[in-house]
C-alpha atoms as a PDB file:
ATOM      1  CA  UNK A   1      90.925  35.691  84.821  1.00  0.00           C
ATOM      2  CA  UNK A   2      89.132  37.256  82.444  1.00  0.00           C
ATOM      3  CA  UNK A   3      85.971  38.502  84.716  1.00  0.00           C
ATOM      4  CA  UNK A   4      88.794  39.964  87.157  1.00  0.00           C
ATOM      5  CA  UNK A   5      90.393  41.878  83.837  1.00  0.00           C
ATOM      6  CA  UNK A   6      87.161  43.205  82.992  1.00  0.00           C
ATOM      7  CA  UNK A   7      85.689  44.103  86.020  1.00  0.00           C
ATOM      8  CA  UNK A   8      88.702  45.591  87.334  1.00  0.00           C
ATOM      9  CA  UNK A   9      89.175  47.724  84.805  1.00  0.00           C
ATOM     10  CA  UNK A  10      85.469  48.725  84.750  1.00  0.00           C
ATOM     11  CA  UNK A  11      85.843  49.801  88.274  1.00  0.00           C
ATOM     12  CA  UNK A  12      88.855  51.593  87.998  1.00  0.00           C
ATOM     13  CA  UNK A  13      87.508  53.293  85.206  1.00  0.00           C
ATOM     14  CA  UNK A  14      83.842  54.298  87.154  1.00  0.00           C
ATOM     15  CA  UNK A  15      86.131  55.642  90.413  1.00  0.00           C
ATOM     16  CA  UNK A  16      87.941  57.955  88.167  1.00  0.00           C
ATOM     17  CA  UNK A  17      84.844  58.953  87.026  1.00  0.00           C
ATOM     18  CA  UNK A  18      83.754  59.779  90.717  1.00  0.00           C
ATOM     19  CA  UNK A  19      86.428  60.474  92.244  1.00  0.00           C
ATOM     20  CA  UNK A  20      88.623  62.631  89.246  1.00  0.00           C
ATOM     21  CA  UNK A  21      91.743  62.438  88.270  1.00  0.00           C
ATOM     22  CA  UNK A  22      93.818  62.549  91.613  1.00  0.00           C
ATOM     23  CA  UNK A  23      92.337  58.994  92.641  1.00  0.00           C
ATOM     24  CA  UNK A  24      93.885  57.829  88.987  1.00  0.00           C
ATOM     25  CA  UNK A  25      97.543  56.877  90.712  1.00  0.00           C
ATOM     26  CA  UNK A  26      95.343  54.225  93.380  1.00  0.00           C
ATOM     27  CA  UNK A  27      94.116  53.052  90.220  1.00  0.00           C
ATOM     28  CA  UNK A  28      97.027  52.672  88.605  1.00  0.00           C
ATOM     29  CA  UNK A  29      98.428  50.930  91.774  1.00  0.00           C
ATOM     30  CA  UNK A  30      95.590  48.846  92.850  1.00  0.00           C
ATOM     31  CA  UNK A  31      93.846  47.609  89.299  1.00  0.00           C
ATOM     32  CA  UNK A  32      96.135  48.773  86.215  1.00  0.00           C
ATOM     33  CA  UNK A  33      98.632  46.818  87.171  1.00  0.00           C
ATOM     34  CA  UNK A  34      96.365  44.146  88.314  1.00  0.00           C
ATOM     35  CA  UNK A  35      95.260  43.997  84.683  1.00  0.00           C
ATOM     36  CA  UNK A  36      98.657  44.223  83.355  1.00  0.00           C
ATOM     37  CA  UNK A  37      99.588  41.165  85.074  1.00  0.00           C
ATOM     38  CA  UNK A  38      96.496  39.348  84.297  1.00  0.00           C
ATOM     39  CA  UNK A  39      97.092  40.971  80.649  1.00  0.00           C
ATOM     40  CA  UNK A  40     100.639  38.415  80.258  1.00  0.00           C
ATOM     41  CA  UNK A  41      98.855  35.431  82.160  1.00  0.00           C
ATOM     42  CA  UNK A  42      96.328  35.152  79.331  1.00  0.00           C
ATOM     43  CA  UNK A  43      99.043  36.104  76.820  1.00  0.00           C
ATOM     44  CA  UNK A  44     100.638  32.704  78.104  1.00  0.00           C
ATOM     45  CA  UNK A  45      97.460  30.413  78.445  1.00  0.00           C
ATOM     46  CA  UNK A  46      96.007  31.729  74.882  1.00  0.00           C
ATOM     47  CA  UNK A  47      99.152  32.254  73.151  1.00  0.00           C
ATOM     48  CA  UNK A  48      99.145  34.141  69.597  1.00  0.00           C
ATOM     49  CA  UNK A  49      95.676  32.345  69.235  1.00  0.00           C
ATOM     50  CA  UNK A  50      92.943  35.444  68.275  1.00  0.00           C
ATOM     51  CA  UNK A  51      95.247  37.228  71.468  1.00  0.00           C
ATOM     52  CA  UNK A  52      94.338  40.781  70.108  1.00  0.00           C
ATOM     53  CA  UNK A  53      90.979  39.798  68.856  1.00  0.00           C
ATOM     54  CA  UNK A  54      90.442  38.441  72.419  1.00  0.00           C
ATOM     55  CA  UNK A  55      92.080  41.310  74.220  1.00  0.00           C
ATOM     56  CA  UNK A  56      90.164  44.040  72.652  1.00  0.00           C
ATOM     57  CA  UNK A  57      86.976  42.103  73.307  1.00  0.00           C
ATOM     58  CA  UNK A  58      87.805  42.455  76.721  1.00  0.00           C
ATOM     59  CA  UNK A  59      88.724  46.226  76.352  1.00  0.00           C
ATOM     60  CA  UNK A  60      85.578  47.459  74.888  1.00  0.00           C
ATOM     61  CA  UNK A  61      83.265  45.115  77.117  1.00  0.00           C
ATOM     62  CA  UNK A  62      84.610  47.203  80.236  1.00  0.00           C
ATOM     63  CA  UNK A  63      84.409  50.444  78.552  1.00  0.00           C
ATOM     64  CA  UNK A  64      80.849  49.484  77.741  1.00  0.00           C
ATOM     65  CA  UNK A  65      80.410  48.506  81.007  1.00  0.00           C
ATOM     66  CA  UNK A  66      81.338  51.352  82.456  1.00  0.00           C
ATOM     67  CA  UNK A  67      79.465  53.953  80.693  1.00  0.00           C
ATOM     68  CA  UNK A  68      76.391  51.334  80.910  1.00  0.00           C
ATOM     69  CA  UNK A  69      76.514  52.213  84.750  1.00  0.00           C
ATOM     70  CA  UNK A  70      77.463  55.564  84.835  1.00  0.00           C
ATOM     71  CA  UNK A  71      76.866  57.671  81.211  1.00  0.00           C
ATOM     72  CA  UNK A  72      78.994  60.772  83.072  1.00  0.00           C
ATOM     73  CA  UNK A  73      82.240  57.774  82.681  1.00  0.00           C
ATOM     74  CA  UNK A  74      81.836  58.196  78.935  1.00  0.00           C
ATOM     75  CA  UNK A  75      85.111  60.102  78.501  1.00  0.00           C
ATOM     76  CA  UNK A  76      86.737  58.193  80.805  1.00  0.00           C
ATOM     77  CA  UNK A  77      85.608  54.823  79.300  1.00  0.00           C
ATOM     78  CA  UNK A  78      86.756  56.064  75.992  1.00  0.00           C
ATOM     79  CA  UNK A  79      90.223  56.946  77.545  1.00  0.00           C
ATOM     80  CA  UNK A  80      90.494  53.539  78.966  1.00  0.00           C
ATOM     81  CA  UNK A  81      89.615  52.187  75.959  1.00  0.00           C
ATOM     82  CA  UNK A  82      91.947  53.826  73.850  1.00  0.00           C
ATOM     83  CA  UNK A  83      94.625  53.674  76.127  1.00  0.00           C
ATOM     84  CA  UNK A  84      94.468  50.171  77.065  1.00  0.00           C
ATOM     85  CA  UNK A  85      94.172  48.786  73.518  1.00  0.00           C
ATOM     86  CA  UNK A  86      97.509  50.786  72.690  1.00  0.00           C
ATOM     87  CA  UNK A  87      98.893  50.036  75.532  1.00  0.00           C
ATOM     88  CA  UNK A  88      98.085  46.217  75.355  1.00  0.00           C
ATOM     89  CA  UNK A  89      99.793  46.008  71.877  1.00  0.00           C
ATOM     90  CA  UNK A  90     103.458  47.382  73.196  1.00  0.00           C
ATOM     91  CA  UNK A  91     102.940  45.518  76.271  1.00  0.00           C
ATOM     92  CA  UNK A  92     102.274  41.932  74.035  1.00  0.00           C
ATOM     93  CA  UNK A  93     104.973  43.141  71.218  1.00  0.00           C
ATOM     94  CA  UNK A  94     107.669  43.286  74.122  1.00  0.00           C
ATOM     95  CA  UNK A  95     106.570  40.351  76.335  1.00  0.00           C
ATOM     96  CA  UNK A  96     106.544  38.300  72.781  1.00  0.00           C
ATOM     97  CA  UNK A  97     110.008  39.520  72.069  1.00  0.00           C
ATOM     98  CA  UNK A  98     111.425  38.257  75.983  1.00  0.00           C
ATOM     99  CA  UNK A  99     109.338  35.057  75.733  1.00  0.00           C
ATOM    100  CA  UNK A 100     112.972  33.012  76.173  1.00  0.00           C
ATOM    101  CA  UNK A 101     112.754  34.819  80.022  1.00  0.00           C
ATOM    102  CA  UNK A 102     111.136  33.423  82.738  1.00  0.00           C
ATOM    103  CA  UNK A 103     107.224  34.962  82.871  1.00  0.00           C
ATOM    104  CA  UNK A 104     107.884  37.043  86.134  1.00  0.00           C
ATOM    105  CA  UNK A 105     110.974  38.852  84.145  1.00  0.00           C
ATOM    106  CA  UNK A 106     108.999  39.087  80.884  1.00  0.00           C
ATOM    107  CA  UNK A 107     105.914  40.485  82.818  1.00  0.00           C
ATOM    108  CA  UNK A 108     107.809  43.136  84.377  1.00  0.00           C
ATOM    109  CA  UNK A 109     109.606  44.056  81.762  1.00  0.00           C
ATOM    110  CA  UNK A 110     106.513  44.036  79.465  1.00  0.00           C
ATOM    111  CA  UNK A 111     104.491  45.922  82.122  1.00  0.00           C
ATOM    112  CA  UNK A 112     106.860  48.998  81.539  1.00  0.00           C
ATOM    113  CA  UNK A 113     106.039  49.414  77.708  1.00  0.00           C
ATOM    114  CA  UNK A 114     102.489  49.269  78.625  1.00  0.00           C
ATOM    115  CA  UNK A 115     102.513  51.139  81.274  1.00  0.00           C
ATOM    116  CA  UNK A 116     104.071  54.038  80.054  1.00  0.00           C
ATOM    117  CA  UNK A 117     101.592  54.380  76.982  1.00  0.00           C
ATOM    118  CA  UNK A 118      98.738  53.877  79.525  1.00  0.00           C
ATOM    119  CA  UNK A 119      99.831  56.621  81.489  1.00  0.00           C
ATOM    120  CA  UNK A 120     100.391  59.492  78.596  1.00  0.00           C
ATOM    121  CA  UNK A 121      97.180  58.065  76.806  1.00  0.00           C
ATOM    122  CA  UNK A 122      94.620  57.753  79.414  1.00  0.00           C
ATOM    123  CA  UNK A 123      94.356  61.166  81.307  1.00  0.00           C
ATOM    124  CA  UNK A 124      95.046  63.448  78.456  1.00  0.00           C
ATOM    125  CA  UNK A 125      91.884  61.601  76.654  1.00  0.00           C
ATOM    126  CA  UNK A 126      90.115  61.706  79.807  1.00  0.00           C
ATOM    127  CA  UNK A 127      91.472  65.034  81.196  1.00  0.00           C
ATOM    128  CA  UNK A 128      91.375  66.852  78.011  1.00  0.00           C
ATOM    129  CA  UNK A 129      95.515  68.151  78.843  1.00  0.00           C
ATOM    130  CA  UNK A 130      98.708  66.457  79.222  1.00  0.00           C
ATOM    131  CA  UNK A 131      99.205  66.345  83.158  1.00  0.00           C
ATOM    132  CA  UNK A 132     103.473  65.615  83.379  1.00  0.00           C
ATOM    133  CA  UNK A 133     103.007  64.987  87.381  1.00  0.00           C
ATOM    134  CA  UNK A 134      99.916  62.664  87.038  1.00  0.00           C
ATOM    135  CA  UNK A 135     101.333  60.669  84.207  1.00  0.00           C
ATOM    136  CA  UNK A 136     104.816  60.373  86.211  1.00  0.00           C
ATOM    137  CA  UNK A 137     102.868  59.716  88.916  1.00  0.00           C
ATOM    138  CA  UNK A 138     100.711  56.948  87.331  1.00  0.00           C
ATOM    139  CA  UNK A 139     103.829  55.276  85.454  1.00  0.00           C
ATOM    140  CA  UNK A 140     105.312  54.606  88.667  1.00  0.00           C
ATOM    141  CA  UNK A 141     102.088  53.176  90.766  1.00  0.00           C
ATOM    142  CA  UNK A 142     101.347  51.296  87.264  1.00  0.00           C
ATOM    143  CA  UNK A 143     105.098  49.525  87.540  1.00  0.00           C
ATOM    144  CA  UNK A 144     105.042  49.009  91.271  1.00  0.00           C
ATOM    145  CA  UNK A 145     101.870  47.890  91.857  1.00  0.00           C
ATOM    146  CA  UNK A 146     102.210  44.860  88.367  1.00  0.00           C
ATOM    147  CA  UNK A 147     105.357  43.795  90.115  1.00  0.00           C
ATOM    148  CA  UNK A 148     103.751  43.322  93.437  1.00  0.00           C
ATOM    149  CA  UNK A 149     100.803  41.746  91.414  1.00  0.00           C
ATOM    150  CA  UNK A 150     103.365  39.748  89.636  1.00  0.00           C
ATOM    151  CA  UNK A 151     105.121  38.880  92.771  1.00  0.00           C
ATOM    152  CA  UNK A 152     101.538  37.860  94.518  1.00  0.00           C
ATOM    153  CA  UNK A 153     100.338  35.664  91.319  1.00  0.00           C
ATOM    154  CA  UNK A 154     103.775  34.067  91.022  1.00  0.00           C
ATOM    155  CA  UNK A 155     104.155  33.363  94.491  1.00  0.00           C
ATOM    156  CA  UNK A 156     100.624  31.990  94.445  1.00  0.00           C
ATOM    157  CA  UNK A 157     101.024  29.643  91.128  1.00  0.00           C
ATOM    158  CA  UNK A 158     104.291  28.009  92.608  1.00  0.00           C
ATOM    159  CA  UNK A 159     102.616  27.359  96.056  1.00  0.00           C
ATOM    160  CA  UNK A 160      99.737  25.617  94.239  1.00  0.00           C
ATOM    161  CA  UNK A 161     101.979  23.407  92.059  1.00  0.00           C
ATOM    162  CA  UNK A 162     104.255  22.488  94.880  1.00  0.00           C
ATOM    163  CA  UNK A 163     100.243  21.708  96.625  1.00  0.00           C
ATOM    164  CA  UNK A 164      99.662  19.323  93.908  1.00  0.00           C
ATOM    165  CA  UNK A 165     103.338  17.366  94.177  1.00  0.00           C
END
């Protein structure tokens, strides 16, 4: 899980880079909420045990990683950056608080915090401007695409367990 986290977020971060900011909402989609999802499985199989310590190692490697391959991703690695490690706090602070729901309600619910700081944070660091529509925009493909991520991994985990039975 944690070479998918980083290396999805490295590549969403290099095709923003290529591809600017209107290619940020298949991001968000596609990988954000990939690494949302993947964001409250390791919050589970870790638990409060070096969690931020952990998390932000895993922030900064892909921002590293992505201005190692491409130095023009610089502002956009330190967007991601920022963004993520803000938005990985509110997202663990709320799925902490719901930890008495079951994990596909408490990662959903979760991914909304984080989402929504993801999606002011990241674009006006990497944009230089607050973009309302592409923020909006984002939010939304961040939230739909964790719960079909969510839906996907859940769905997956329970057909392995009932495998093993």
């Amino acid at each position: 899980m944690v070479i998918i986290y980083i290396a999805s977020l490295t590549i969403a971060n290099l095709f923003v880079a290529w591809f600017g900011s209107w290619f940020s909402p298949i991001n968000a989609f596609v990988l954000i909420g990939l690494d949302l999802i993947l964001r409250d499985k390791l919050h589970d199989k870790w638990g409060n045990n070096c969690l931020a310590l952990r998390m932000l190692g895993m922030i900064v490697t892909a921002g590293a990683i992505s201005y190692l391959i491409n130095q023009n991703a610089g502002m956009i690695a330190v967007a991601s950056t920022v963004a993520f490690m803000f938005a990985m706090a509110v997202d663990s602070l709320i799925y902490h608080k719901l930890r008495h729901l079951s994990w596909w309600k408490k990662a959903n619910v979760s991914n909304i915090g984080g989402a929504a700081v993801d999606s002011v944070i990241f674009p006006t660091i990497a944009f230089g401007v607050l973009m309302p529509q592409i923020v909006l925009l984002q939010f939304i493909c961040k939230v739909t695409g964790g719960f079909v991520w969510s839906w996907a991994i859940d769905s997956l985990s329970r057909h392995t367990n009932n495998s093993k039975v």
